[in-house]
N, C-alpha and C. Protein backbone atom coordinates (compact mmCIF):
# COMPACT_ATOMS: atom_id res chain seq x y z
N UNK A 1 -5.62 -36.27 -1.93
CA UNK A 1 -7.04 -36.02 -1.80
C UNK A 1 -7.48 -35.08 -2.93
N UNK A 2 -8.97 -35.21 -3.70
CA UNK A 2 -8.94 -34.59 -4.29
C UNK A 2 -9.56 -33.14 -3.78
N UNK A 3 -9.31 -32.22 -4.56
CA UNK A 3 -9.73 -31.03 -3.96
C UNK A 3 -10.70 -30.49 -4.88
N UNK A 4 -11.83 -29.78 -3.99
CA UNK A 4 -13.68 -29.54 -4.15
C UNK A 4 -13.01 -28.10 -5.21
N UNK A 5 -13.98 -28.07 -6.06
CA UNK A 5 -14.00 -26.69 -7.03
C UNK A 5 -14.39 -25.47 -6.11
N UNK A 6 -15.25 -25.70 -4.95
CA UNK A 6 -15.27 -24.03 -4.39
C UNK A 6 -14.44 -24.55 -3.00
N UNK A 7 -14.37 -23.12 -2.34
CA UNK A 7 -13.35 -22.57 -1.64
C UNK A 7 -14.42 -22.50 0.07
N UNK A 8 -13.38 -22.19 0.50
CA UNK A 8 -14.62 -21.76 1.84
C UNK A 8 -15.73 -20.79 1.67
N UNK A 9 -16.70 -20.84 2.23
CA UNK A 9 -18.05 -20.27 1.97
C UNK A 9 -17.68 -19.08 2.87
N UNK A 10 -18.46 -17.63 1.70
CA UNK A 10 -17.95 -16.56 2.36
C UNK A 10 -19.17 -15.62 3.13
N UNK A 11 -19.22 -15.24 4.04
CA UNK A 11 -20.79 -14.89 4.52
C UNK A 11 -21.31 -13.41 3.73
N UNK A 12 -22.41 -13.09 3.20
CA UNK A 12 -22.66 -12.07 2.09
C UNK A 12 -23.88 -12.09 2.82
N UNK A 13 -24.35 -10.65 2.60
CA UNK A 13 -26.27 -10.26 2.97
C UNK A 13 -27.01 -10.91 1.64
N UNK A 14 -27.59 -12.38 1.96
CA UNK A 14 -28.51 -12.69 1.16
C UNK A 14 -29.47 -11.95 0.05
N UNK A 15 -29.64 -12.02 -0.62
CA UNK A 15 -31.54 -11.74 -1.38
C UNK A 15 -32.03 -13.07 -1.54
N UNK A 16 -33.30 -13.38 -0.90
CA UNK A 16 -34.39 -14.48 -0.78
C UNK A 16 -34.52 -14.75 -1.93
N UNK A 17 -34.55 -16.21 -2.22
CA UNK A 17 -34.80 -16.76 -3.34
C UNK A 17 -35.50 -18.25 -2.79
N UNK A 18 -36.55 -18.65 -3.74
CA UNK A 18 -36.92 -19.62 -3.47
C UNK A 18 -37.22 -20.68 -4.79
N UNK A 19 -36.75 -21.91 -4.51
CA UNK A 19 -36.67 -22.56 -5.53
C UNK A 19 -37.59 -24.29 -5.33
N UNK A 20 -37.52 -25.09 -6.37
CA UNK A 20 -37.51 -26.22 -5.59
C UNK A 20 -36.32 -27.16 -6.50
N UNK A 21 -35.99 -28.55 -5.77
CA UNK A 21 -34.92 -29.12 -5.86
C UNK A 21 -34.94 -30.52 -6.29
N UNK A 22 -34.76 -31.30 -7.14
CA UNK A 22 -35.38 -32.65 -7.01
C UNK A 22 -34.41 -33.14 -6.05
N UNK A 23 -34.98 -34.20 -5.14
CA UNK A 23 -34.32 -34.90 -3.71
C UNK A 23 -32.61 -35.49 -4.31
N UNK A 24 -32.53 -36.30 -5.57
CA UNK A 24 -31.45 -36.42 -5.61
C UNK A 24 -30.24 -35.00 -5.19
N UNK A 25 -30.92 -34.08 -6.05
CA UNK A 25 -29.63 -33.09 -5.92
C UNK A 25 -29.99 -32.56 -4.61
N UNK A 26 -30.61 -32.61 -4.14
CA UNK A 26 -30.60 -31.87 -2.22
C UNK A 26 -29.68 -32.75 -1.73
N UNK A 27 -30.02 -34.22 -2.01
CA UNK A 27 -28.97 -35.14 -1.18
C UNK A 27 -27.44 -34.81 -1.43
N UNK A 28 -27.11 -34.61 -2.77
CA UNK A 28 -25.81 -34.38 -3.35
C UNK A 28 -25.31 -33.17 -2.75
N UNK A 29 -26.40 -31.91 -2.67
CA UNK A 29 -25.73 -30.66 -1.99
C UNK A 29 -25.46 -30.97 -0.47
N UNK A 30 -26.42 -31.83 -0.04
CA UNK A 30 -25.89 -32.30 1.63
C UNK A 30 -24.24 -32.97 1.89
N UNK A 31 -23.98 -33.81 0.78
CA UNK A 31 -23.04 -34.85 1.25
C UNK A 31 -21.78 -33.74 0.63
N UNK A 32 -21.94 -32.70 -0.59
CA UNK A 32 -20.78 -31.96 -0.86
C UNK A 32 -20.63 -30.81 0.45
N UNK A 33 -21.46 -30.68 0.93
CA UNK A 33 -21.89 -29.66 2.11
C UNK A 33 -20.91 -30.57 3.61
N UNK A 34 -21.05 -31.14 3.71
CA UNK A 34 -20.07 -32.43 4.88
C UNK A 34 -18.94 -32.60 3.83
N UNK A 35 -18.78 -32.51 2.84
CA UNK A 35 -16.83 -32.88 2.35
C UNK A 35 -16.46 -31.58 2.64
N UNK A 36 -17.07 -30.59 1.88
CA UNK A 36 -16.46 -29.30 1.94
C UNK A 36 -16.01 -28.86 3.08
N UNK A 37 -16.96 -29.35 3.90
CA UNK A 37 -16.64 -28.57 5.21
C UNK A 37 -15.60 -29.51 5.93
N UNK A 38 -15.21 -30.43 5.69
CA UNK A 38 -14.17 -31.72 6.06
C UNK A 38 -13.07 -30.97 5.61
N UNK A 39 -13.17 -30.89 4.37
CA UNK A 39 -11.61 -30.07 3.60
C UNK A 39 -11.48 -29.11 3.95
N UNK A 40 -12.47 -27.72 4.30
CA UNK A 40 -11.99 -26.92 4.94
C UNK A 40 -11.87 -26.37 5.95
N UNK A 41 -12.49 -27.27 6.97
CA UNK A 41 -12.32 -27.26 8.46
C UNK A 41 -12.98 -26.23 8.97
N UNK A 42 -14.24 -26.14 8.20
CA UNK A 42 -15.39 -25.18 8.73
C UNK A 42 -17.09 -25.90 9.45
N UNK A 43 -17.67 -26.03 10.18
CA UNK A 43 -18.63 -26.62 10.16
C UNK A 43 -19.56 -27.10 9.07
N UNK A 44 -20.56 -28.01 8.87
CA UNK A 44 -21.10 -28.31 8.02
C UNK A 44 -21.85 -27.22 7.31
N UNK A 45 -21.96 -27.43 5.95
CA UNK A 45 -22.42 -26.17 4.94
C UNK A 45 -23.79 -27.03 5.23
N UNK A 46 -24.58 -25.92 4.93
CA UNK A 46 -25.87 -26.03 4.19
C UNK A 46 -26.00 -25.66 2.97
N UNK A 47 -26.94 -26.69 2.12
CA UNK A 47 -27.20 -25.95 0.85
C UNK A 47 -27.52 -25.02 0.64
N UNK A 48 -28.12 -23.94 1.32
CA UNK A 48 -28.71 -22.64 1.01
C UNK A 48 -27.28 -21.79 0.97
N UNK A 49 -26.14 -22.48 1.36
CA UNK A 49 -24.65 -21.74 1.62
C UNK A 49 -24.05 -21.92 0.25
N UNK A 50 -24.24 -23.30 -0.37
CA UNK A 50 -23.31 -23.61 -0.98
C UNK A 50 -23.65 -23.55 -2.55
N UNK A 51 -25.21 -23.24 -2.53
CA UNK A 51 -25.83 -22.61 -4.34
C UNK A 51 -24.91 -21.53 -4.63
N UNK A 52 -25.30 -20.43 -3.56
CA UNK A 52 -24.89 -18.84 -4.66
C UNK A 52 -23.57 -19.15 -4.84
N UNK A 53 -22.66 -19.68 -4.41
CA UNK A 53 -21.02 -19.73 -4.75
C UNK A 53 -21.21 -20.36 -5.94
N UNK A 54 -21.82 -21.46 -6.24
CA UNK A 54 -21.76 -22.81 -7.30
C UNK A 54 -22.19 -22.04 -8.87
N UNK A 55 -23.20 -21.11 -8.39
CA UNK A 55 -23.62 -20.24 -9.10
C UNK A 55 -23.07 -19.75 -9.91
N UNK A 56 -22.30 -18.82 -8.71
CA UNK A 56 -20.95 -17.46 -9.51
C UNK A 56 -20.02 -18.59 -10.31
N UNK A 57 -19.90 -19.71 -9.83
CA UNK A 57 -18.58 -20.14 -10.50
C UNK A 57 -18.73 -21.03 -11.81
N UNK A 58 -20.56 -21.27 -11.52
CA UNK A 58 -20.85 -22.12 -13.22
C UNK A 58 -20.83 -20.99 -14.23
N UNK A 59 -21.41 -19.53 -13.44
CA UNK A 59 -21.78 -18.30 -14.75
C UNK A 59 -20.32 -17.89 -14.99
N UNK A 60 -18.77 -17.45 -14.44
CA UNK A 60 -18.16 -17.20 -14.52
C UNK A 60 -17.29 -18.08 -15.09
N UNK A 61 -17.32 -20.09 -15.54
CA UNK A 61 -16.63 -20.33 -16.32
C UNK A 61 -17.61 -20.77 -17.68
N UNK A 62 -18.69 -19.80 -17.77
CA UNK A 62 -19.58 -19.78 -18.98
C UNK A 62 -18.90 -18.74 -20.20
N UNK A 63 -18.41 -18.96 -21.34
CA UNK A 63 -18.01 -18.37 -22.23
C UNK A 63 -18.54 -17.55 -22.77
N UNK A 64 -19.73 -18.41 -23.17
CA UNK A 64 -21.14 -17.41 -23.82
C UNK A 64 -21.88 -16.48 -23.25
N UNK A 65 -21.98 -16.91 -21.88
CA UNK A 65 -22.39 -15.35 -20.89
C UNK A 65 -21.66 -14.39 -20.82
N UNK A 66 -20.31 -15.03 -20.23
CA UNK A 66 -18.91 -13.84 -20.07
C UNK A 66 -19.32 -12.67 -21.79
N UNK A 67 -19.22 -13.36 -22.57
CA UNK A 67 -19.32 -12.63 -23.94
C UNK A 67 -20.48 -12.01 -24.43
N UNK A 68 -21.71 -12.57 -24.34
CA UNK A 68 -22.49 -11.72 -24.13
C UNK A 68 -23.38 -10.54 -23.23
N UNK A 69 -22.37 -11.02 -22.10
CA UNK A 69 -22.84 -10.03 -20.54
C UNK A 69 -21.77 -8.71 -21.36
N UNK A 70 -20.63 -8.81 -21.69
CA UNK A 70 -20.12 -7.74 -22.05
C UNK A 70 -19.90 -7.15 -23.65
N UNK A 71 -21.35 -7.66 -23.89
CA UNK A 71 -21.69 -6.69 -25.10
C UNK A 71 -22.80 -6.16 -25.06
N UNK A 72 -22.94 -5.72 -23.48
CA UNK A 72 -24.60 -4.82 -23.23
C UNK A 72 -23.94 -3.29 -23.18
């Protein structure tokens, strides 16, 4: 099986953010939201669960951020 790039969803005190989404990618965060939670034997994610992780882990394998976040 293949295995999802994030990990189990970890519970953190939010900050409100509001965005909007085009319907394809809501659908896509729904159906990765039901695998994830298949693979890790947690109830179904919601997208509002499964952005901020996707987040940390697109900015953290970003080169050019990593490098310029640490030349402030």
């Amino acid at each position: 099986m293949t295995k999802l790039r994030l990990g189990p969803i970890e519970d953190d005190k939010p900050v409100r953010l509001t965005v909007e989404l085009p319907a394809a990618v809501h659908r896509d965060l729904l159906e990765y939201g039901r695998l994830l939670a298949r693979e890790s034997g947690q109830a179904e994610i919601a997208p509002a669960k499964l952005i901020p992780p996707m987040l940390v882990h697109f900015m953290e394998g970003d080169r050019g951020f990593r490098k310029l976040r640490g030349e402030r």
